[in-house]
C-alpha atoms as a PDB file:
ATOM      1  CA  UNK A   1     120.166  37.074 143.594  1.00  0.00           C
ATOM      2  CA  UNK A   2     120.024  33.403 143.178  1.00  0.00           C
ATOM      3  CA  UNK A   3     123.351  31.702 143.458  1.00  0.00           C
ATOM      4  CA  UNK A   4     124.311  27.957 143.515  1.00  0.00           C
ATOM      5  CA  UNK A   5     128.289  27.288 143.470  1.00  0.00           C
ATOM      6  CA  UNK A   6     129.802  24.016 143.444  1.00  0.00           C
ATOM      7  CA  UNK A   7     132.860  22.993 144.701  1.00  0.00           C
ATOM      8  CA  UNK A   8     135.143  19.630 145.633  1.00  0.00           C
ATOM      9  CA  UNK A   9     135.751  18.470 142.425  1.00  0.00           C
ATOM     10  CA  UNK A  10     139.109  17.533 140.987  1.00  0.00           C
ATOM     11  CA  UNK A  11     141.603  15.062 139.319  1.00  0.00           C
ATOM     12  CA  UNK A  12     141.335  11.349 141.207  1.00  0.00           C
ATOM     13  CA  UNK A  13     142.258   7.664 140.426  1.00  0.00           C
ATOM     14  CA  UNK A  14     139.935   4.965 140.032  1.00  0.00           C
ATOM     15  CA  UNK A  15     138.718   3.664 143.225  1.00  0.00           C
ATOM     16  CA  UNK A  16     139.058   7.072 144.842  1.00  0.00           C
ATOM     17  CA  UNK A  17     136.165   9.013 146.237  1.00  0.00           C
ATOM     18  CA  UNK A  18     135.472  12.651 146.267  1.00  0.00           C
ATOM     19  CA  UNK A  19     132.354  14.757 148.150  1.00  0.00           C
ATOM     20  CA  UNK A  20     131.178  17.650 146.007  1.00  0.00           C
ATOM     21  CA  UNK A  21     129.025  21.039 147.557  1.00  0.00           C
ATOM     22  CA  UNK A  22     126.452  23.124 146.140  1.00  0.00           C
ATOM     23  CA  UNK A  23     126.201  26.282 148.552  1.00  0.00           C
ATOM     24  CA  UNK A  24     122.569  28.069 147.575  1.00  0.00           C
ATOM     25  CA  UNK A  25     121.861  31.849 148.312  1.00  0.00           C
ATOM     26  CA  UNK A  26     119.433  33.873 147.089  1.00  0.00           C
ATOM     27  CA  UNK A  27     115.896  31.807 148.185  1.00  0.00           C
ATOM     28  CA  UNK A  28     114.195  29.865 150.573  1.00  0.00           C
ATOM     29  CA  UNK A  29     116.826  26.882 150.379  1.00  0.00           C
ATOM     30  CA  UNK A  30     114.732  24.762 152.504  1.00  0.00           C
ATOM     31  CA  UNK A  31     111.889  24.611 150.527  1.00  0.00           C
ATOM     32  CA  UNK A  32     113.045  23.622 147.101  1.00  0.00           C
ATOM     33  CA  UNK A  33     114.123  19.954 146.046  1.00  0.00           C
ATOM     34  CA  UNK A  34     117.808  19.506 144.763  1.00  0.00           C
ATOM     35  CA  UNK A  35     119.794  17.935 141.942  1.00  0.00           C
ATOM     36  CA  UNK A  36     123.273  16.822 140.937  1.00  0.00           C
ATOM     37  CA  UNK A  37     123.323  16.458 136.787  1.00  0.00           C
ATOM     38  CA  UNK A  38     126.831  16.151 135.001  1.00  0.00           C
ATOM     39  CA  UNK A  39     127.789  16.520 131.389  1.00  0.00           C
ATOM     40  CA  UNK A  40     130.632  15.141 129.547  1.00  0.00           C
ATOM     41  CA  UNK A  41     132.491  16.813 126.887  1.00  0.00           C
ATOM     42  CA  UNK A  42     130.213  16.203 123.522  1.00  0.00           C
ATOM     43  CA  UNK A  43     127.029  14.721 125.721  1.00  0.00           C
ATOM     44  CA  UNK A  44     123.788  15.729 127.079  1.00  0.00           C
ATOM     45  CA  UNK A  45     123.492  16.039 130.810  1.00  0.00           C
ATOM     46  CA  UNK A  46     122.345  13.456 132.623  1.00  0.00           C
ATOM     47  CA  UNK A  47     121.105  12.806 135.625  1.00  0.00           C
ATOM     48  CA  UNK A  48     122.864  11.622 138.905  1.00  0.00           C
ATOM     49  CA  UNK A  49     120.734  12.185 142.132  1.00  0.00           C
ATOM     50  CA  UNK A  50     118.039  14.258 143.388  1.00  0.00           C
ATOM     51  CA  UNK A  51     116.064  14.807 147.033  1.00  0.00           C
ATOM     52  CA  UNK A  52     113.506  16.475 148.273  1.00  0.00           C
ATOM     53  CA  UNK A  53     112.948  19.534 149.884  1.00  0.00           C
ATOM     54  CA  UNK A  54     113.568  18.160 153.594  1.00  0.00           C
ATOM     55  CA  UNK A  55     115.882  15.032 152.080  1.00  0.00           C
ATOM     56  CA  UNK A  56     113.690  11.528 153.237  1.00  0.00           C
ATOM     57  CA  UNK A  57     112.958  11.023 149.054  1.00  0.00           C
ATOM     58  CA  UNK A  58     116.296  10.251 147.773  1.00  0.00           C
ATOM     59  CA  UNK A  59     116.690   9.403 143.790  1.00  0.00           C
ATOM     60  CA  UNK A  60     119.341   8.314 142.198  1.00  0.00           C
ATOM     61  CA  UNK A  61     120.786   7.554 138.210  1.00  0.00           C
ATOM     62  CA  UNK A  62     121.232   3.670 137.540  1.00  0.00           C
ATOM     63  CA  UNK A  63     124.846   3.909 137.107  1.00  0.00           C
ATOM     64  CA  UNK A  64     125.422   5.968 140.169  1.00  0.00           C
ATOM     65  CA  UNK A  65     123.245   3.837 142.570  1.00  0.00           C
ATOM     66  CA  UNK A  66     124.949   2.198 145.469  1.00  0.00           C
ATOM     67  CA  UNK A  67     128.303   4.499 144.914  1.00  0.00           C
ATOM     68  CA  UNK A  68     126.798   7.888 145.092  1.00  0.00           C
ATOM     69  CA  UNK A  69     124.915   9.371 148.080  1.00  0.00           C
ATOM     70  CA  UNK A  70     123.124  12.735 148.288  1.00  0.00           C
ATOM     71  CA  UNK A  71     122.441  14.978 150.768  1.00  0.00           C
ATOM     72  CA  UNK A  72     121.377  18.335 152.562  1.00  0.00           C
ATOM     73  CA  UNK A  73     122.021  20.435 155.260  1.00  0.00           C
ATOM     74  CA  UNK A  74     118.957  22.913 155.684  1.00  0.00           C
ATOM     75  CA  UNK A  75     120.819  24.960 158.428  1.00  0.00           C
ATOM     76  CA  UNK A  76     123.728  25.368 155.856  1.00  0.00           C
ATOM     77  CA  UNK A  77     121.995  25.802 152.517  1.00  0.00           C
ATOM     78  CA  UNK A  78     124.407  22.943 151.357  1.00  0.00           C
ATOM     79  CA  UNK A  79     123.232  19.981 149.173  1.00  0.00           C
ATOM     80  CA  UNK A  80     126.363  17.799 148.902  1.00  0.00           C
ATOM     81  CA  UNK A  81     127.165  14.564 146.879  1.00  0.00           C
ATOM     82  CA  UNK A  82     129.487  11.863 147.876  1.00  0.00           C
ATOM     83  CA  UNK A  83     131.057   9.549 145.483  1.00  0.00           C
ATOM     84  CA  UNK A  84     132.530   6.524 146.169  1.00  0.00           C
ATOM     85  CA  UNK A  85     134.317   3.902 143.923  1.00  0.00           C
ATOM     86  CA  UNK A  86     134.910   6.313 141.186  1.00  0.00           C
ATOM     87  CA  UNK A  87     135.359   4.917 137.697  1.00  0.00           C
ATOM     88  CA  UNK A  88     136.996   6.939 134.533  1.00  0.00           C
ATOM     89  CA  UNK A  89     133.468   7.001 133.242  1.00  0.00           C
ATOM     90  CA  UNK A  90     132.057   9.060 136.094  1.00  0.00           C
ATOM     91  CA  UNK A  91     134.209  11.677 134.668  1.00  0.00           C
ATOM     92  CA  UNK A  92     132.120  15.083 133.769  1.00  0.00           C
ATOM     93  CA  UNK A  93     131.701  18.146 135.194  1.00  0.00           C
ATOM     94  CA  UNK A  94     129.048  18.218 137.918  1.00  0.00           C
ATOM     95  CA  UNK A  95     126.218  20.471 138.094  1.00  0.00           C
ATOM     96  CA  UNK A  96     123.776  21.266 140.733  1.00  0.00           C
ATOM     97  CA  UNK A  97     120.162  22.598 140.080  1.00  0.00           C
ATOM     98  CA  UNK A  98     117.116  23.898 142.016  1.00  0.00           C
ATOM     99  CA  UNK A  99     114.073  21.811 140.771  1.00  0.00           C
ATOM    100  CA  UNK A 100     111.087  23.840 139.291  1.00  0.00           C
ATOM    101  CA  UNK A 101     108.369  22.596 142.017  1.00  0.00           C
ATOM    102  CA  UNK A 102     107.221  19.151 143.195  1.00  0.00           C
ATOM    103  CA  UNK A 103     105.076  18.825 140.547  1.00  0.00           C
ATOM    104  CA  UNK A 104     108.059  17.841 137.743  1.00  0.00           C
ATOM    105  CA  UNK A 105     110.411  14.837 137.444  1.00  0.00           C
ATOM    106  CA  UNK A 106     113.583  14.866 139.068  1.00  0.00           C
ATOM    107  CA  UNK A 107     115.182  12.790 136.263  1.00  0.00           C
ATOM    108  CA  UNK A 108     115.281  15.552 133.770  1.00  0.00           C
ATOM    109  CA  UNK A 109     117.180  18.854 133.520  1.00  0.00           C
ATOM    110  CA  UNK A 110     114.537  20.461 132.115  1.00  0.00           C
ATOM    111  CA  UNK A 111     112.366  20.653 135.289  1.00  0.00           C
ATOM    112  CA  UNK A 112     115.506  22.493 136.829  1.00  0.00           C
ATOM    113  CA  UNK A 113     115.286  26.516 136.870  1.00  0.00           C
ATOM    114  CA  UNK A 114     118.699  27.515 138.108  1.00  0.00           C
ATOM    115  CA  UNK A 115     122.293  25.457 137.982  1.00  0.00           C
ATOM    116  CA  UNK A 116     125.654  26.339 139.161  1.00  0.00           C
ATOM    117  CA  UNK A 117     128.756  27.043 137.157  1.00  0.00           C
ATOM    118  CA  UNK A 118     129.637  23.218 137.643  1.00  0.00           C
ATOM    119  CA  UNK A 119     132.854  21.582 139.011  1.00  0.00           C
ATOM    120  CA  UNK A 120     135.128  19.000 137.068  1.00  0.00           C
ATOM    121  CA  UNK A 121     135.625  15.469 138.170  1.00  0.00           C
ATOM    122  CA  UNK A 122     138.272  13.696 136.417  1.00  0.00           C
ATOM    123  CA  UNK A 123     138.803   9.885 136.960  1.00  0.00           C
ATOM    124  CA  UNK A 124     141.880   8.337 135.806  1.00  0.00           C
ATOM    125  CA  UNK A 125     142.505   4.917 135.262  1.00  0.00           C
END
């Protein structure tokens, strides 16, 4: 059974960081590209970073870039996220998602096939 389950999310102030996990089970961990999408309440999910299967091609949303870093630990079937800086507009739960193949874009949800039950990161100002 494919699982993904995020976790390290919570209530911060602005300027604070926080490092979110996404523990996989369930498949070959190692051999799928990886994705951090959030959602606000009333919006569409959007992107925030992606990498590939072994991690050395790294992608990342605009407004994230230079704040956010993404990352994997094969051996641990862990993708994390670290965020840095956070602003009240970063706020959202956070989902993670196993990409489709290499074949897709990373920048769209739709070339996801699984997702976690999300975790919520609020940012107060």
């Amino acid at each position: 059974q494919v699982q993904l389950v995020e976790s390290g999310g919570g209530l911060v102030q602005a300027g604070d960081s926080l490092r979110l996990s996404c523990a996989a089970s369930g498949f070959t961990f190692s051999a799928y590209a990886m994705g951090w999408f959030r959602q606000a309440p009333g919006k569409e999910r959007k992107f925030v970073a992606a990498l590939n299967s072994n991690g050395d091609a790294i992608y990342y949303g605009d407004s994230v870039n230079g704040r956010f870093t993404i990352s994997r630990d094969n051996a641990k079937n862990t993708v994390y996220l670290q965020m840095r800086s956070l602003k009240p507009e970063d706020t959202a739960v956070y989902y993670c998602g196993r990409k489709i193949d290499s074949s897709t874009s990373h920048y769209v949800s739709s070339s996801y096939i699984q997702w976690g039950q999300g975790t919520q990161v609020t940012v107060s100002s």
